[in-house]
C-alpha atoms as a PDB file:
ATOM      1  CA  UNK A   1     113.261 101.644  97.344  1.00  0.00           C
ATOM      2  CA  UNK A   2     115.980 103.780  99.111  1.00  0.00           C
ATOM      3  CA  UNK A   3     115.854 104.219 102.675  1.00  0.00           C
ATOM      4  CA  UNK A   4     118.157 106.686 104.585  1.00  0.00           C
ATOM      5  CA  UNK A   5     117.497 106.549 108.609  1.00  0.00           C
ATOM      6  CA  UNK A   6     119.393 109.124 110.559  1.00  0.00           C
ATOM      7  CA  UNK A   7     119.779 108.547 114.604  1.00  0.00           C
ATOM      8  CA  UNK A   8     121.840 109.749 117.512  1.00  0.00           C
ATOM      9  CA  UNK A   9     120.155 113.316 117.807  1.00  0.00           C
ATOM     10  CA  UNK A  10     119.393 114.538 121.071  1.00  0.00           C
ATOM     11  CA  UNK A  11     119.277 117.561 123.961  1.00  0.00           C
ATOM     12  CA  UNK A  12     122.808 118.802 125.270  1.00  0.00           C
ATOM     13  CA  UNK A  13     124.354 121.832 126.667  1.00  0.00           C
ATOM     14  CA  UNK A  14     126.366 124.316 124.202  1.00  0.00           C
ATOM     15  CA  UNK A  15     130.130 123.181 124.156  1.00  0.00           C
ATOM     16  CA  UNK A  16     128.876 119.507 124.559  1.00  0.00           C
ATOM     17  CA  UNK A  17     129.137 116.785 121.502  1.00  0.00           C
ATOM     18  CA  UNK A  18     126.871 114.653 119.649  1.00  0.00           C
ATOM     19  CA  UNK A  19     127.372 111.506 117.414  1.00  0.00           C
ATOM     20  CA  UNK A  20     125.249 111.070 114.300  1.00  0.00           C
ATOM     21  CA  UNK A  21     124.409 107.975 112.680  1.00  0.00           C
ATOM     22  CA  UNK A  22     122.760 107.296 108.849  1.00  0.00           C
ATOM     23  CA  UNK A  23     121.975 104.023 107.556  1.00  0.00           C
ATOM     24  CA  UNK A  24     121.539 103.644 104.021  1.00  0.00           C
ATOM     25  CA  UNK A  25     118.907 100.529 103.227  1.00  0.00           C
ATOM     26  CA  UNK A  26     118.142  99.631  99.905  1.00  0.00           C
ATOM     27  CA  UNK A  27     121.171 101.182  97.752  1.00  0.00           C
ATOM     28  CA  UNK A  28     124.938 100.837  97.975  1.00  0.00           C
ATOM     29  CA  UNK A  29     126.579 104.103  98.372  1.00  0.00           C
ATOM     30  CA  UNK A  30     129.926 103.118  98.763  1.00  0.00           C
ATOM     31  CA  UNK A  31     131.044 105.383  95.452  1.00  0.00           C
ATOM     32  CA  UNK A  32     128.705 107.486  96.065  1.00  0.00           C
ATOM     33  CA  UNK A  33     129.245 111.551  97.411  1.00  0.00           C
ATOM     34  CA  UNK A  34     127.104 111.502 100.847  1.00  0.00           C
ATOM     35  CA  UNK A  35     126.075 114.315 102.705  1.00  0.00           C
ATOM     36  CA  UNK A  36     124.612 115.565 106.071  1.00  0.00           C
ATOM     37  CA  UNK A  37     122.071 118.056 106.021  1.00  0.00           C
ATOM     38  CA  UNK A  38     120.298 120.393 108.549  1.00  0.00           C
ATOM     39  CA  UNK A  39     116.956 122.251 108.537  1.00  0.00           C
ATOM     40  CA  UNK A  40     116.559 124.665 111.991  1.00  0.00           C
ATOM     41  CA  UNK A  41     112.734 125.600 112.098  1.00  0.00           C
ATOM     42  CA  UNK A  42     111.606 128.380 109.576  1.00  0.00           C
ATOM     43  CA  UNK A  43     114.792 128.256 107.419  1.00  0.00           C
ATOM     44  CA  UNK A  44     116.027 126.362 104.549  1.00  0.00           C
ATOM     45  CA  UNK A  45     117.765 123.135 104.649  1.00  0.00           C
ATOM     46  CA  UNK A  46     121.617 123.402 103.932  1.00  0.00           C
ATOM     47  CA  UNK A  47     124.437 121.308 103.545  1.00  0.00           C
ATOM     48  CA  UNK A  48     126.820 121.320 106.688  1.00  0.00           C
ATOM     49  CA  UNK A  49     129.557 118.362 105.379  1.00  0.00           C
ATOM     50  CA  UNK A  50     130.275 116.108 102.478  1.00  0.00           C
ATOM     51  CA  UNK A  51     132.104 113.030 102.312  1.00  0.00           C
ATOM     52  CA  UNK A  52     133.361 111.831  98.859  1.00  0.00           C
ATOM     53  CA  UNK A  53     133.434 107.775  98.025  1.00  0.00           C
ATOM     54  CA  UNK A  54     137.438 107.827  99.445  1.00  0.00           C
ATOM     55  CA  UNK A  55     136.657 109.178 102.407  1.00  0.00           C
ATOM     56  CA  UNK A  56     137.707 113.469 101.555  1.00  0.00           C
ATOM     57  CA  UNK A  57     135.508 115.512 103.162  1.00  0.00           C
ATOM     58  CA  UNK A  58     134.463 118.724 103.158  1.00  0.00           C
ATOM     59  CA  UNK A  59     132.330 121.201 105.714  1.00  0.00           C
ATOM     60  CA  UNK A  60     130.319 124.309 105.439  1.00  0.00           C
ATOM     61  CA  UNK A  61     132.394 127.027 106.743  1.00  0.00           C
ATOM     62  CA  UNK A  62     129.542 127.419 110.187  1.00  0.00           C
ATOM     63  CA  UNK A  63     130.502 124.269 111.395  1.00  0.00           C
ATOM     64  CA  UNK A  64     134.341 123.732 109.951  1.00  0.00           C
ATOM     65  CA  UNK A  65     136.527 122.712 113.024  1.00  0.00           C
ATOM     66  CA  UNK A  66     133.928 121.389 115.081  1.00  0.00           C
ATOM     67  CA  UNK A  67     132.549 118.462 112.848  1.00  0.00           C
ATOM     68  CA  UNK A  68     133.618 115.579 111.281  1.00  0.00           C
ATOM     69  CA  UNK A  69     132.065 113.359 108.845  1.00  0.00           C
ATOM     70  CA  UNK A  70     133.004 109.918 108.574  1.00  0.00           C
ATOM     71  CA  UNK A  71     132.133 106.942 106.757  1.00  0.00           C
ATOM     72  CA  UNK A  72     131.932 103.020 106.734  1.00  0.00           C
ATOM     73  CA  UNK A  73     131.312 101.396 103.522  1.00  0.00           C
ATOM     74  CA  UNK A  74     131.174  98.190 104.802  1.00  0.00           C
ATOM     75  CA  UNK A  75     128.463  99.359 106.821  1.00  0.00           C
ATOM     76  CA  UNK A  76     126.807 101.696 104.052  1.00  0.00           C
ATOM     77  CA  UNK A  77     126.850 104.085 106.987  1.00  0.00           C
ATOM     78  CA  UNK A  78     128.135 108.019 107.101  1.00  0.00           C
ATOM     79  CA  UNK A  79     128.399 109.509 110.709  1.00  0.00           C
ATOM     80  CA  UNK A  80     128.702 113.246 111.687  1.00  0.00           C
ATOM     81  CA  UNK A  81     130.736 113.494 115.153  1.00  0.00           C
ATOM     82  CA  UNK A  82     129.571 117.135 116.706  1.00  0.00           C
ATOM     83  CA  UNK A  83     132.157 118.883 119.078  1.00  0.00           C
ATOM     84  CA  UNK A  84     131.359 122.550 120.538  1.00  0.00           C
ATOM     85  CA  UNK A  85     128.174 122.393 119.783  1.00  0.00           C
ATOM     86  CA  UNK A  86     126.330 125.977 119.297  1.00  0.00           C
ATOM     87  CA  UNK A  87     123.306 126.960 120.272  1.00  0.00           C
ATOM     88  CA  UNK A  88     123.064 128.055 116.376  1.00  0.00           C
ATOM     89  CA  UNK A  89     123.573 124.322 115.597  1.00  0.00           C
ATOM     90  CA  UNK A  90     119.969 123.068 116.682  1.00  0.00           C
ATOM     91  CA  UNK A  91     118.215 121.667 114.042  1.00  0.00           C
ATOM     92  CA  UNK A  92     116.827 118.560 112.344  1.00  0.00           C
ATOM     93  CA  UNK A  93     119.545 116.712 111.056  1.00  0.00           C
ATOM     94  CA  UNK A  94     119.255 114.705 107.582  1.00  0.00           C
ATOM     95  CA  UNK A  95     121.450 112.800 105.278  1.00  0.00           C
ATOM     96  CA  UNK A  96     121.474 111.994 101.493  1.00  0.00           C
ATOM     97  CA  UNK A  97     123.488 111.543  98.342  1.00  0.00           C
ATOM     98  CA  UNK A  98     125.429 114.549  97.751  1.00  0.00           C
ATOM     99  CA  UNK A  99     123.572 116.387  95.183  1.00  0.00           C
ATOM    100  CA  UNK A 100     120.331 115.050  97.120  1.00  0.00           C
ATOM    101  CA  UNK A 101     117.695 112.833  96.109  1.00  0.00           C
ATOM    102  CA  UNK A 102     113.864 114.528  96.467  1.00  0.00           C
ATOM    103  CA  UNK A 103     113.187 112.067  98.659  1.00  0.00           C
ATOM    104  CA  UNK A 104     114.415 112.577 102.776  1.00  0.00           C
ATOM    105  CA  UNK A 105     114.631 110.337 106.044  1.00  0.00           C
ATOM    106  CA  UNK A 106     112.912 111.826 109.216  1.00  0.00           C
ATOM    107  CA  UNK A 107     116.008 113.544 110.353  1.00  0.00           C
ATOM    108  CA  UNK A 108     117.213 113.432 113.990  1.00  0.00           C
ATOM    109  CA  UNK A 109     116.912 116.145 116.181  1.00  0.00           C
ATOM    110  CA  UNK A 110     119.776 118.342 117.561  1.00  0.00           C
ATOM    111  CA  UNK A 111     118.752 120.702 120.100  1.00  0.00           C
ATOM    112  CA  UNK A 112     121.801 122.647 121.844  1.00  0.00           C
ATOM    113  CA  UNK A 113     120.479 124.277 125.011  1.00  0.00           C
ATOM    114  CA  UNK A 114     121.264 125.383 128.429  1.00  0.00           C
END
């Protein structure tokens, strides 16, 4: 009944930035913990940033400084704004509920590259 459809992923350069998007259909998660996600090829998926239902967030320690999560309740929309991107940082990209449902979006691709 939930969907969650991340966008904005894409190809850039190490140092450049990214925008992410995720659209929450089906639920209202305005008091709801949300969370953005990242799965590189081979490895496990792991939490990079949290955002609680005030707006507090809170960022894995690889990516603290460089990222921001944001939200818009209005919207029922949570963003991740990328700065000095790494090549380290390319991956699929995912949000959810913070702790997650079983059940994912199709991600949006970050690949940092020269």
């Amino acid at each position: 009944q939930v969907q969650l459809v991340e966008s904005g992923g894409g190809l850039v350069q190490p140092g450049g930035s990214l925008r992410l998007s995720c659209a929450a259909v089906g639920r209202d998660f305005r008091f709801r913990t949300m969370g953005w996600y990242r799965q590189a090829p081979g490895k496990q998926r792991d939490l990079v940033a949290r955002i609680f239902s005030g707006g507090n967030p809170n960022y894995a320690d690889s990516v603290k400084g460089r990222f921001t999560i944001s939200r818009d309740n209005a919207k029922n929309t949570v963003y991740l704004q990328m700065n000095s991107l790494k090549p380290e940082d390319t991956a699929v990209y995912y949000c959810n509920v913070f702790p997650p449902l079983t059940s994912w979006g199709q991600g949006t691709q970050v690949t940092v590259s020269s």
